[in-house]
N, C-alpha and C. Protein backbone atom coordinates (compact mmCIF):
# COMPACT_ATOMS: atom_id res chain seq x y z
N UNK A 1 -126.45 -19.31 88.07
CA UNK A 1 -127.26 -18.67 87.04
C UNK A 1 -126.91 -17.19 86.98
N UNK A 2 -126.49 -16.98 85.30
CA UNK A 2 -126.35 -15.68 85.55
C UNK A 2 -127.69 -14.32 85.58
N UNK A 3 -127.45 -13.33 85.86
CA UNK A 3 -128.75 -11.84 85.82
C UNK A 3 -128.79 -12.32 84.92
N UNK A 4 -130.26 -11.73 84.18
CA UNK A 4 -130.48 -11.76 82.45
C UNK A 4 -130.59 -9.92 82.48
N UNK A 5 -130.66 -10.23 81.22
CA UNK A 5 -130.27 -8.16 80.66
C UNK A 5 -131.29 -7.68 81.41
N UNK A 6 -132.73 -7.92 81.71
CA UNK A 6 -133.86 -7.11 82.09
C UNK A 6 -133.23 -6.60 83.63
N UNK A 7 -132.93 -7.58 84.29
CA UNK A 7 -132.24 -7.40 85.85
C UNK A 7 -131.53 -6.32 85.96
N UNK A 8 -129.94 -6.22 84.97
CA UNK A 8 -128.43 -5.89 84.92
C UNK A 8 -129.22 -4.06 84.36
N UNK A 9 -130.45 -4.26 83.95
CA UNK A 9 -131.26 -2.88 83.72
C UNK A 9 -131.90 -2.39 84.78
N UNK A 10 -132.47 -3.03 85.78
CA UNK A 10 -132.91 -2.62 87.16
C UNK A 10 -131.93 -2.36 87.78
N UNK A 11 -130.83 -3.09 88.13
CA UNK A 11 -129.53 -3.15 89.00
C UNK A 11 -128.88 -1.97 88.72
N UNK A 12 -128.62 -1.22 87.10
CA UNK A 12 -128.25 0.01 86.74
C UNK A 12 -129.16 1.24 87.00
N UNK A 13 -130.55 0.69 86.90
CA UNK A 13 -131.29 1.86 87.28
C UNK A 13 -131.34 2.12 88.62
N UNK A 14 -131.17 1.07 89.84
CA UNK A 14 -131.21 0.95 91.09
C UNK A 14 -129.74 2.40 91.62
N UNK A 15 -128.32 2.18 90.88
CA UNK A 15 -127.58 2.43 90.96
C UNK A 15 -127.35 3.74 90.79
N UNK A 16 -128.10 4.28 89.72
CA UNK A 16 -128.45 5.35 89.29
C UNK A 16 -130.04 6.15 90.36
N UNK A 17 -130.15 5.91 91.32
CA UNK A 17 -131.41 6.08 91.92
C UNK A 17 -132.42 6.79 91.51
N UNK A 18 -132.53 5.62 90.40
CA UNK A 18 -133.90 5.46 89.63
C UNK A 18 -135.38 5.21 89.91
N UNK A 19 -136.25 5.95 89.78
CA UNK A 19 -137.54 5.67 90.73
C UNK A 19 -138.11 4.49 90.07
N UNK A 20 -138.18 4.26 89.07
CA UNK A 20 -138.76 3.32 88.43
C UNK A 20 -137.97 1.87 88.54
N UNK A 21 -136.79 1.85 88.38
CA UNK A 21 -136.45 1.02 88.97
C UNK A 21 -136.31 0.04 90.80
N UNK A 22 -136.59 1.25 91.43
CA UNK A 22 -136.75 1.33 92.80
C UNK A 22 -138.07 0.27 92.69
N UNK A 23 -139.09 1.34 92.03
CA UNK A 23 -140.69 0.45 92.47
C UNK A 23 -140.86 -0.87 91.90
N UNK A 24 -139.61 -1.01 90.80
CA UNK A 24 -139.84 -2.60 90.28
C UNK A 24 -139.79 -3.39 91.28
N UNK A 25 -138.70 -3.39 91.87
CA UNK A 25 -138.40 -3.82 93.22
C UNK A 25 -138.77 -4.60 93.96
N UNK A 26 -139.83 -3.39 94.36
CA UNK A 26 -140.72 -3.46 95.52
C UNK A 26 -141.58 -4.26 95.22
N UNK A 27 -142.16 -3.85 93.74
CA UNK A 27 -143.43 -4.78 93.47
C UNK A 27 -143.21 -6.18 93.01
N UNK A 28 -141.48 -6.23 92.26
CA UNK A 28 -141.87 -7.63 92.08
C UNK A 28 -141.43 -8.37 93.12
N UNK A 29 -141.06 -8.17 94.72
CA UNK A 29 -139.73 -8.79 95.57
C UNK A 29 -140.48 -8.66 96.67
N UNK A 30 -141.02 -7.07 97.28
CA UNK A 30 -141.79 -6.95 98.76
C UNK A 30 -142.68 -8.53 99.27
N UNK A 31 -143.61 -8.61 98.47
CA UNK A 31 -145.10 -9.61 98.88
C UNK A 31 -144.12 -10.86 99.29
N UNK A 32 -142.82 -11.49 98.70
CA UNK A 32 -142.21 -13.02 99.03
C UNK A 32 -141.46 -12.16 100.38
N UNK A 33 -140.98 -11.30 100.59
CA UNK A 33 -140.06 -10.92 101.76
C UNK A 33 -141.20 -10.86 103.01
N UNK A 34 -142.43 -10.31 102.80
CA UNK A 34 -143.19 -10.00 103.57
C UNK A 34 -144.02 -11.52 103.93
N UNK A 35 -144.12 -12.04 102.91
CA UNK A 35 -144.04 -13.95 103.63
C UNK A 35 -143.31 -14.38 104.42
N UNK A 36 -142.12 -14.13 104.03
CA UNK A 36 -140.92 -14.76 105.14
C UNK A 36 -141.35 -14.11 106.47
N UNK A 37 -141.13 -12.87 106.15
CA UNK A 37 -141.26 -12.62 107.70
C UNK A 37 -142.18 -12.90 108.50
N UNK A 38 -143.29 -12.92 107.96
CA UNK A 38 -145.03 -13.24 108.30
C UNK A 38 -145.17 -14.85 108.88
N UNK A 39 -144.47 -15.53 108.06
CA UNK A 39 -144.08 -17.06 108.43
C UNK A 39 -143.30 -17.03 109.82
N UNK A 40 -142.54 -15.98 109.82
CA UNK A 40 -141.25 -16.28 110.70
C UNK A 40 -141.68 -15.53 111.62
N UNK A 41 -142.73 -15.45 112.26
CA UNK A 41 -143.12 -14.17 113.64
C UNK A 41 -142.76 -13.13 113.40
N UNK A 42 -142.70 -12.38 112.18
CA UNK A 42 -142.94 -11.16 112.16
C UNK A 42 -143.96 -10.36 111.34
N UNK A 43 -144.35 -9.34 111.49
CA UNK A 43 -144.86 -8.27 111.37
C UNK A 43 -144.76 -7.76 109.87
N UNK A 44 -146.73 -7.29 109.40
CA UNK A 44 -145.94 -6.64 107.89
C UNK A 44 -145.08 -5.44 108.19
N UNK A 45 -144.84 -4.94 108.96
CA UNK A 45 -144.15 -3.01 109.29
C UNK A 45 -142.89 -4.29 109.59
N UNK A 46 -142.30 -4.82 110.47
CA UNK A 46 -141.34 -5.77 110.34
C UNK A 46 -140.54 -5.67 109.04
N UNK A 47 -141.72 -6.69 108.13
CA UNK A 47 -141.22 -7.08 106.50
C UNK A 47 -140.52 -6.03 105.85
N UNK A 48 -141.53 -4.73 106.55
CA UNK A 48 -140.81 -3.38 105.42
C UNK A 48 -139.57 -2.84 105.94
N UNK A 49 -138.95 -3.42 107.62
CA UNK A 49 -138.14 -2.63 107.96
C UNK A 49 -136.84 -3.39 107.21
N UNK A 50 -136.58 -4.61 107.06
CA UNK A 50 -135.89 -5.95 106.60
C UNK A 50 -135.67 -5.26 105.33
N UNK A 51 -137.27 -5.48 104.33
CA UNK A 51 -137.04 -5.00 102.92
C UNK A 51 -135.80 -3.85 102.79
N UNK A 52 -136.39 -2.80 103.61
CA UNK A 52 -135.51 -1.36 103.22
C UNK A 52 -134.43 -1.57 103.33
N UNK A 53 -133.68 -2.53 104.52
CA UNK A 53 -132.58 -2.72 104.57
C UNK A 53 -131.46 -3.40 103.58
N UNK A 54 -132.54 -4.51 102.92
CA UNK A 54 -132.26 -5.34 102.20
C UNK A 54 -131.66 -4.28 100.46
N UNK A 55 -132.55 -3.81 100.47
CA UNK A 55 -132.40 -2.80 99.07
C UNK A 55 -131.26 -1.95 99.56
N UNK A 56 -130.77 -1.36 100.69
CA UNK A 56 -129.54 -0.45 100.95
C UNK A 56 -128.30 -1.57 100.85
N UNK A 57 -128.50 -2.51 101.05
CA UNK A 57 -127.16 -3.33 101.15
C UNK A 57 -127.32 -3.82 99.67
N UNK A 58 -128.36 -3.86 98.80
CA UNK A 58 -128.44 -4.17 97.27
C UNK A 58 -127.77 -2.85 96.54
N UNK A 59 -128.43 -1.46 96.84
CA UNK A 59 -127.86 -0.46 96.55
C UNK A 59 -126.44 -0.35 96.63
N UNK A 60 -126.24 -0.27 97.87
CA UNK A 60 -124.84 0.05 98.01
C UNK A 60 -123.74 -0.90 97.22
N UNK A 61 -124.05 -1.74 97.06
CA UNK A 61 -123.29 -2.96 96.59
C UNK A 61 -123.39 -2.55 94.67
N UNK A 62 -124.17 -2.33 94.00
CA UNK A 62 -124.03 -2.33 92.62
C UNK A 62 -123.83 -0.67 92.67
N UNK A 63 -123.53 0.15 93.94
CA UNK A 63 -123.23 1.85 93.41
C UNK A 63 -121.45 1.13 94.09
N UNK A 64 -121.04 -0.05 94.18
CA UNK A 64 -119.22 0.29 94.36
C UNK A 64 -118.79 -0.50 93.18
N UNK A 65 -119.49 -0.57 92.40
CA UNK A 65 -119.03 -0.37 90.75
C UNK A 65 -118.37 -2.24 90.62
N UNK A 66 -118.02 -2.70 92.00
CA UNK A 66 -117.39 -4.22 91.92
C UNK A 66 -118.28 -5.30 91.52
N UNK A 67 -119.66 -4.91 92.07
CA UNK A 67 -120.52 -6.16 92.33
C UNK A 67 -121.49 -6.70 90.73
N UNK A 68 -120.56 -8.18 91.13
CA UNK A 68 -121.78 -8.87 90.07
C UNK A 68 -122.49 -10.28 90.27
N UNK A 69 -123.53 -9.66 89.67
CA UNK A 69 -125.07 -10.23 90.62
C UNK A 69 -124.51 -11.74 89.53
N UNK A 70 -124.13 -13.03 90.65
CA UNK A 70 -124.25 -14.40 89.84
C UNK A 70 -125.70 -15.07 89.96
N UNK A 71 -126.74 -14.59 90.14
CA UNK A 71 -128.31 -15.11 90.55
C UNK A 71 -129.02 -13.88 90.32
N UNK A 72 -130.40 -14.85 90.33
CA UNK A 72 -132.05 -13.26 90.28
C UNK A 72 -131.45 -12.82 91.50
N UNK A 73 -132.07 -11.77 91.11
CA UNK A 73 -132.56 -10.53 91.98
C UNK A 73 -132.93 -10.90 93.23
N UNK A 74 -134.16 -11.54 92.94
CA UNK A 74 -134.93 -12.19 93.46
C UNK A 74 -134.31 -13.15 94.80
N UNK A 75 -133.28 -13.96 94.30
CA UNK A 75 -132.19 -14.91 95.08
C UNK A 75 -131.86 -14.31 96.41
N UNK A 76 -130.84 -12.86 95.64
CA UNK A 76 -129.92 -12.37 96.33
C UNK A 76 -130.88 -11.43 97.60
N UNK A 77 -131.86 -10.85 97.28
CA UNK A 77 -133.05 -10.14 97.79
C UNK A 77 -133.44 -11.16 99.19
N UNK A 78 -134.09 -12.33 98.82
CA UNK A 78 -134.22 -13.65 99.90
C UNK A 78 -133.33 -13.56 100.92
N UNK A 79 -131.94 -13.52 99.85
CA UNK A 79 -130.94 -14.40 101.48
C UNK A 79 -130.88 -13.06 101.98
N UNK A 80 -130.18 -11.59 101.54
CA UNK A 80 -130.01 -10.82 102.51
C UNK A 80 -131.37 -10.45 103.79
N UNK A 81 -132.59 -10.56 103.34
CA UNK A 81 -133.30 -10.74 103.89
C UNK A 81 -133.84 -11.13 105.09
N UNK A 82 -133.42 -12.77 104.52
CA UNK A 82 -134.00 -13.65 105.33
C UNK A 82 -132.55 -13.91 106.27
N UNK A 83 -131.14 -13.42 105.95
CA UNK A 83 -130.02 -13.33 107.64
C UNK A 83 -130.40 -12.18 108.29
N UNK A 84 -130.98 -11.33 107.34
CA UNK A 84 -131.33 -10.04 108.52
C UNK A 84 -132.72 -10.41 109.43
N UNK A 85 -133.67 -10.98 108.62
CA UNK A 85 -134.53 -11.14 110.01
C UNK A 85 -134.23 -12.42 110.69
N UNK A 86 -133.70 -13.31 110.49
CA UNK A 86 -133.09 -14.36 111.86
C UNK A 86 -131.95 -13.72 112.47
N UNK A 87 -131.01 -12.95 112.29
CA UNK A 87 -130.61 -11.84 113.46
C UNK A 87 -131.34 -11.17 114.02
N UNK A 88 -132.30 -10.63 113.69
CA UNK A 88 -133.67 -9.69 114.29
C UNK A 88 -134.44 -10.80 115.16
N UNK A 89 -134.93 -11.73 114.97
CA UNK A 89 -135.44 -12.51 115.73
C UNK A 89 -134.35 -13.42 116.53
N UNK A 90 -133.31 -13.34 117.19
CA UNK A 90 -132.28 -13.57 117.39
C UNK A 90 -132.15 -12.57 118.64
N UNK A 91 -131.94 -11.62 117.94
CA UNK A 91 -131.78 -10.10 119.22
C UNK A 91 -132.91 -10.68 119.97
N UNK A 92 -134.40 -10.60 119.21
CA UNK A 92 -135.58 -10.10 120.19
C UNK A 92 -136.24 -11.82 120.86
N UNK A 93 -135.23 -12.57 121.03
CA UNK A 93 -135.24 -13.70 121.31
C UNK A 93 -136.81 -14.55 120.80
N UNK A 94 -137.01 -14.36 119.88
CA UNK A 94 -138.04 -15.16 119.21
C UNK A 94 -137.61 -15.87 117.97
N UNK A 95 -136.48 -16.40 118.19
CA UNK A 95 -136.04 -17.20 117.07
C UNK A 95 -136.76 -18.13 116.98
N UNK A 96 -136.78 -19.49 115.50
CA UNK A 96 -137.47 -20.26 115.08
C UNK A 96 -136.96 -20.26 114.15
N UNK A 97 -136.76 -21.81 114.31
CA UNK A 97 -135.67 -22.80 113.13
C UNK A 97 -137.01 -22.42 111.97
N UNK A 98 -138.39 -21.94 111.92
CA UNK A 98 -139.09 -22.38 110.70
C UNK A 98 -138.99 -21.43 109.59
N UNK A 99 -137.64 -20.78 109.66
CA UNK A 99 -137.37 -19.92 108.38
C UNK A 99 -136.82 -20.66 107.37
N UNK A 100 -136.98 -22.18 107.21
CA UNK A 100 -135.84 -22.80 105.77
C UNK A 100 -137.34 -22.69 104.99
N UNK A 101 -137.43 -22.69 103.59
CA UNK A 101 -138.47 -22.39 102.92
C UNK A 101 -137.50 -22.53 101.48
N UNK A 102 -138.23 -23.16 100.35
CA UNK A 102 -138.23 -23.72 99.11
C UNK A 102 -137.26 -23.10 98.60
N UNK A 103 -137.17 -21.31 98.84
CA UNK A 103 -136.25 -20.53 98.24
C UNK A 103 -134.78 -20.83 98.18
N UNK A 104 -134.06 -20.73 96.93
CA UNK A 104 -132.59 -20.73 97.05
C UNK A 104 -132.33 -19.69 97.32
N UNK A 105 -130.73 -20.25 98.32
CA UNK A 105 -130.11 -18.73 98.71
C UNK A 105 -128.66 -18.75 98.46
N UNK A 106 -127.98 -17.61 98.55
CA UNK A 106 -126.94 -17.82 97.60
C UNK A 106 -125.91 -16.78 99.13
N UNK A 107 -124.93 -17.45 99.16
CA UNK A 107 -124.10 -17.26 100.32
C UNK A 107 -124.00 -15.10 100.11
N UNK A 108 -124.41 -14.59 101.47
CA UNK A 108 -124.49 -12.98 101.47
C UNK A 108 -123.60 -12.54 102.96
N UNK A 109 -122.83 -13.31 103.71
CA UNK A 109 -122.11 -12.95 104.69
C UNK A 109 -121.58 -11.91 104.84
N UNK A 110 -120.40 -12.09 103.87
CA UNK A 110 -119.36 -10.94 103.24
C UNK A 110 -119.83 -9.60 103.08
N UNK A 111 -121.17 -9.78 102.47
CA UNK A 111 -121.99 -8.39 102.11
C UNK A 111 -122.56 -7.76 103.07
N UNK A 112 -123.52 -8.77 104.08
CA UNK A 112 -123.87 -8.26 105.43
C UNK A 112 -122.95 -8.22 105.75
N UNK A 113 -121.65 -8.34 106.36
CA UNK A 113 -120.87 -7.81 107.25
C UNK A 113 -120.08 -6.30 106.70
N UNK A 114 -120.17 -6.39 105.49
CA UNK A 114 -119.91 -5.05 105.10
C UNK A 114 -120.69 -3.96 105.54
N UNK A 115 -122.15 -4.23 105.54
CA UNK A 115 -123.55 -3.45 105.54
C UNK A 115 -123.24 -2.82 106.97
N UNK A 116 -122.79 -4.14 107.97
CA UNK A 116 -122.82 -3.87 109.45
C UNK A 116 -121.96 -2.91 109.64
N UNK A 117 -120.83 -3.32 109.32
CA UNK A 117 -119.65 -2.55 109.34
C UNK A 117 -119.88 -0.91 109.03
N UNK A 118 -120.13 -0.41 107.95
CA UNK A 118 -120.74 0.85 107.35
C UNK A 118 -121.79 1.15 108.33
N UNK A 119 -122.80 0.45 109.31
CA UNK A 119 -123.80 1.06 109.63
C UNK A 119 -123.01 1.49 111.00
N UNK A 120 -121.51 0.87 111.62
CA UNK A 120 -121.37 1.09 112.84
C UNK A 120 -120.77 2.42 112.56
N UNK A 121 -119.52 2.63 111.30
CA UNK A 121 -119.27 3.61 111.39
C UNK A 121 -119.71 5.02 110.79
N UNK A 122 -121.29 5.16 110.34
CA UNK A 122 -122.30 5.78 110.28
C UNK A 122 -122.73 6.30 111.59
N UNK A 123 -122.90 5.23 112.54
CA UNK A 123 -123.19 5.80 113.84
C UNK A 123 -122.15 6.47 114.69
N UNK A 124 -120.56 6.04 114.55
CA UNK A 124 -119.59 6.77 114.85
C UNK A 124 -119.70 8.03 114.12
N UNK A 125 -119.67 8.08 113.38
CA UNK A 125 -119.31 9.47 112.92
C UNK A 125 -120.51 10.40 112.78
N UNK A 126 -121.64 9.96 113.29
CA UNK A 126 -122.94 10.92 114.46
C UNK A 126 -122.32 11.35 115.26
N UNK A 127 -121.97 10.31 115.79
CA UNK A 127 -121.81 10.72 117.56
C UNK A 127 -120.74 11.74 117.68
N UNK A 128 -119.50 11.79 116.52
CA UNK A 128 -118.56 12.62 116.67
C UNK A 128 -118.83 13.98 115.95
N UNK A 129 -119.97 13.86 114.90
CA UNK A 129 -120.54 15.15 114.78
C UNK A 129 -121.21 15.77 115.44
N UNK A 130 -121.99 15.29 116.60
CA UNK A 130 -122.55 15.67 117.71
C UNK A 130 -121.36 16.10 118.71
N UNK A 131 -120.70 15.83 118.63
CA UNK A 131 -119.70 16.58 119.63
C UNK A 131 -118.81 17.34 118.82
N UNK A 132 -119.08 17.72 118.17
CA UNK A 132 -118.38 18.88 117.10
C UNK A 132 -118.74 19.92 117.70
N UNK A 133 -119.96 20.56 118.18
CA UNK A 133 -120.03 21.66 118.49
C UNK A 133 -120.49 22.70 117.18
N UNK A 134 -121.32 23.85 117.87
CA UNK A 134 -121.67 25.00 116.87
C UNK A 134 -120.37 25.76 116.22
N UNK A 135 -120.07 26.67 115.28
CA UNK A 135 -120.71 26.74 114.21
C UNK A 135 -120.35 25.45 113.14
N UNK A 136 -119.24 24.57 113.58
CA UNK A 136 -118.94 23.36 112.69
C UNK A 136 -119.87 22.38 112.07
N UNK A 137 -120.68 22.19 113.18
CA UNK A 137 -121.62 21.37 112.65
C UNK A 137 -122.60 21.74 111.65
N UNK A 138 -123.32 22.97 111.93
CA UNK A 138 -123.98 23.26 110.81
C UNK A 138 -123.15 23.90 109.89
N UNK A 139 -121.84 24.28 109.28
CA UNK A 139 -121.43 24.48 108.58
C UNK A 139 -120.81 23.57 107.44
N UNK A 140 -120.76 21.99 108.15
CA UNK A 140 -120.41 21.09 107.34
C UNK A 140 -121.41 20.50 106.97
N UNK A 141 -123.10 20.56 107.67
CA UNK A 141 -124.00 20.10 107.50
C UNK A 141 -124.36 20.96 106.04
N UNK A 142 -124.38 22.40 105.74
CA UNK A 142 -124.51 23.05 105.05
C UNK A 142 -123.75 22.95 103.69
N UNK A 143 -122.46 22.07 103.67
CA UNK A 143 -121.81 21.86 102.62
C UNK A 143 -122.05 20.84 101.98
N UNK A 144 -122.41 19.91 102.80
CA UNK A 144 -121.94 18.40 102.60
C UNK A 144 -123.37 17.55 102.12
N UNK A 145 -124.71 18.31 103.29
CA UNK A 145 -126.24 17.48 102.86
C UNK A 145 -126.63 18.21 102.13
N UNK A 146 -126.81 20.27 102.53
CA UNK A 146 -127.24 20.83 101.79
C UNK A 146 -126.77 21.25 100.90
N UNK A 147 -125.61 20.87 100.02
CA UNK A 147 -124.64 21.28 98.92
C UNK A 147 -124.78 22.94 98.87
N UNK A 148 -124.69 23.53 99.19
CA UNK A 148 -124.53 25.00 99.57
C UNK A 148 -122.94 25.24 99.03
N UNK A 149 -122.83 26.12 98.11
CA UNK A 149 -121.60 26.59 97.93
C UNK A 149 -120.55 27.96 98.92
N UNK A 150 -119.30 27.78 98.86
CA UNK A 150 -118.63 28.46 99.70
C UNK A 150 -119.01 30.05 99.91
N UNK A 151 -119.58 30.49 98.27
CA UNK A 151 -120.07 31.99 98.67
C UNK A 151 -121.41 31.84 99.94
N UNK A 152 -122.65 30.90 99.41
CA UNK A 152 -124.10 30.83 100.34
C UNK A 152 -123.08 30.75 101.68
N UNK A 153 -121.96 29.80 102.32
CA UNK A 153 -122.05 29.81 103.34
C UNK A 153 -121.54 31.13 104.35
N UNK A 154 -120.29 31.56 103.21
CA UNK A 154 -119.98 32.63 103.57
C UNK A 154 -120.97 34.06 104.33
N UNK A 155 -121.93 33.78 103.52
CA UNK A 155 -123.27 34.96 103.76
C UNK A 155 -124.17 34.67 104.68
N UNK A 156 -124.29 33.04 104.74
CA UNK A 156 -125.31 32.44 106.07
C UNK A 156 -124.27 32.61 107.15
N UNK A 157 -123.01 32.47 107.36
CA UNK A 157 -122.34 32.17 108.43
C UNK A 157 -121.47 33.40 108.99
N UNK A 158 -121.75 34.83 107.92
CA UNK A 158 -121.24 35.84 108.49
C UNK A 158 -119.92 35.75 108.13
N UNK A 159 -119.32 34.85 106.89
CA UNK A 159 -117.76 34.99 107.10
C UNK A 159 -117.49 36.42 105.53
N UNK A 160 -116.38 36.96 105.82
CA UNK A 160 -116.34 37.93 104.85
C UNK A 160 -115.71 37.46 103.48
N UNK A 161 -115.53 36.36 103.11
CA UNK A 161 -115.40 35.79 101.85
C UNK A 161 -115.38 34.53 102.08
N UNK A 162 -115.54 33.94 100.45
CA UNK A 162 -115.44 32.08 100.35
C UNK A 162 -114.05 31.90 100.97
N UNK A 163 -113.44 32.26 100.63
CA UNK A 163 -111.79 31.71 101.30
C UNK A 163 -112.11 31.64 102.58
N UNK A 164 -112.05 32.60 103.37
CA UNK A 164 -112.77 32.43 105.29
C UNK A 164 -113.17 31.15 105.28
N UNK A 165 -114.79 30.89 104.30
CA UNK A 165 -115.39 29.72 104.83
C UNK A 165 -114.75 29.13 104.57
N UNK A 166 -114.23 28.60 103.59
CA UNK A 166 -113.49 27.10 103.03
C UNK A 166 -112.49 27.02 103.86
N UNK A 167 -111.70 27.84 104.19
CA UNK A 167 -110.96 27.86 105.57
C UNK A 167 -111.33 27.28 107.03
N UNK A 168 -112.49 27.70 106.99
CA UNK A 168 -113.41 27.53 108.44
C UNK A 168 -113.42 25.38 108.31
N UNK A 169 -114.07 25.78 106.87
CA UNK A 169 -115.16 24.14 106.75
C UNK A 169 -113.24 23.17 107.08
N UNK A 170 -112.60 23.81 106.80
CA UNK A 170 -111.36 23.05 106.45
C UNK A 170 -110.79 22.29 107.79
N UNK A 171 -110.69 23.60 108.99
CA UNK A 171 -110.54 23.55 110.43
C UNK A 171 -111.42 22.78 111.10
N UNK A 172 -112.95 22.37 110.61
CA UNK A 172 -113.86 21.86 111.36
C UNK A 172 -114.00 20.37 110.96
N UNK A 173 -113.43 19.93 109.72
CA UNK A 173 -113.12 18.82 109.18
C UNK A 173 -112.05 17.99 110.01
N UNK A 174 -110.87 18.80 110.34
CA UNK A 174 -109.82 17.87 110.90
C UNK A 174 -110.38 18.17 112.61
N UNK A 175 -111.21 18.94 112.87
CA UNK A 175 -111.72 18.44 114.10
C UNK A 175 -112.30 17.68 114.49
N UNK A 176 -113.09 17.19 113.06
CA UNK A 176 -114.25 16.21 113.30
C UNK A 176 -113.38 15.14 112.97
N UNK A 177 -112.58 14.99 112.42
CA UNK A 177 -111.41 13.85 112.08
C UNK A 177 -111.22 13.54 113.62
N UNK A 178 -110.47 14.31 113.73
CA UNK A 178 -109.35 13.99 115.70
C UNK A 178 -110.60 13.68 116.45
N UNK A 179 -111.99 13.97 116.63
CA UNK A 179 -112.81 13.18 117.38
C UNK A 179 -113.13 11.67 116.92
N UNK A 180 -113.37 12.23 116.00
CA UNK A 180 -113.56 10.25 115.31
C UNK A 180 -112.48 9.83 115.16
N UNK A 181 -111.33 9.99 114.81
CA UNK A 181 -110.04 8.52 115.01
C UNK A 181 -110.04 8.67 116.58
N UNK A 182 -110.05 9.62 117.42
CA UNK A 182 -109.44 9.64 118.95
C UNK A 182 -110.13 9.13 119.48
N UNK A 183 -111.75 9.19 119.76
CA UNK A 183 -113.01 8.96 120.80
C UNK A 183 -113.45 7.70 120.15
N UNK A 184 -113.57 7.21 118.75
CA UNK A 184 -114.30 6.10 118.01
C UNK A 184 -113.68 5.07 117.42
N UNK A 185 -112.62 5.02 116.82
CA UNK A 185 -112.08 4.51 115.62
C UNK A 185 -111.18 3.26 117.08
N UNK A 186 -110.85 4.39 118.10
CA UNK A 186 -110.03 3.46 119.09
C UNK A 186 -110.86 2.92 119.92
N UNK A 187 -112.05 2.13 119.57
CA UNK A 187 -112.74 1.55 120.50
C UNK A 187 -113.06 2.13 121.98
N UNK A 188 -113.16 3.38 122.00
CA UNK A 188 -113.41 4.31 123.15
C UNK A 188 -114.94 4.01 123.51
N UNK A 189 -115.98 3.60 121.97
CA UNK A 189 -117.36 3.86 122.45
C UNK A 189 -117.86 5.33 122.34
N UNK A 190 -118.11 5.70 123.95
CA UNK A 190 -119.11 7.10 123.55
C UNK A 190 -118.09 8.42 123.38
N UNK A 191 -116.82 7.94 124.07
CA UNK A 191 -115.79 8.77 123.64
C UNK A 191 -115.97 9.95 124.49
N UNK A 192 -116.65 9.73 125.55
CA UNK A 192 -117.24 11.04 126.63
C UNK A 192 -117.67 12.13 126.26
N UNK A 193 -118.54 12.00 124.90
CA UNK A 193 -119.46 13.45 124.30
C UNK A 193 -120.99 12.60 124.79
């Protein structure tokens, strides 16, 4: 079954991080996710941790411009869902076969393992910004979260022109590179930071 237009309008507004589209979401999708989990030994704070997750791997997926939704919303919402909390109850050894339930689900492997994938090297490239060291870290923090332009940093960071900084941010980039391919990328782990 394909989206119908009302969906392929949430899915664009989702993409566009649209508030209104966000709360459609929630309101028309949360209350069945928060069953599952409720059915399945978990928790409403549980349901919402699943949900959120569920909408970042929905997000992310219609912001890489490839993805097209062959089912509701609704469908695709279920299954990522409902593999993330039987891995969750899995880890916390309270599994229970009694998660099959009326809902169709439409194969989401590929997608969770993408999700996983992105979340490990999210956490790599913490850990190697944490071992970046002062003034790098907050100087790329300053470019990159707080969009701060090369003159602001220049003036917060004491350098005597944008060229300096952009210079600086430039040097602290391929440092943070050589920690993350050297300490992370090669299966090192904590990489001794």
């Amino acid at each position: 079954m394909k989206a119908d237009h009302n969906e392929k309008e949430i899915l664009r507004g989702l993409a566009a991080n649209d508030r209104k589209a966000i709360e459609t979401l929630y309101r028309d999708h949360f209350n069945m996710i928060q069953t599952l989990v409720i059915n399945n030994n978990g928790s409403s704070e549980e349901a919402k941790d699943v949900f959120q997750e569920a909408m970042i791997v929905l997000y992310e997926k219609v912001r890489s411009g490839t993805f097209e939704l062959n089912c509701q919303i609704k469908t695709y919402l279920y299954s990522v869902c409902r593999r993330l909390w039987l891995k969750r109850l899995q880890q916390l050894s309270r599994f229970s076969n009694t998660a099959e339930t009326d809902e169709p689900l439409v194969p989401v492997d590929e997608d969770m393992d993408d999700h996983e994938k992105r979340n490990e090297e999210f956490e790599m490239m913490e850990k190697a910004i944490s071992g970046l060291g002062e003034p790098c870290r907050s100087l790329l923090e300053a470019y990159y979260l707080q969009q701060q332009n090369m003159q602001e940093i220049a003036a917060n960071f004491g350098y005597t022109n944008a060229d300096n900084a952009k210079n600086q941010k430039y040097k602290c980039l391929m440092r943070l590179k050589k920690i993350f391919f050297t300490h992370y990328k090669n299966g090192n782990g904590d990489g001794g930071y």
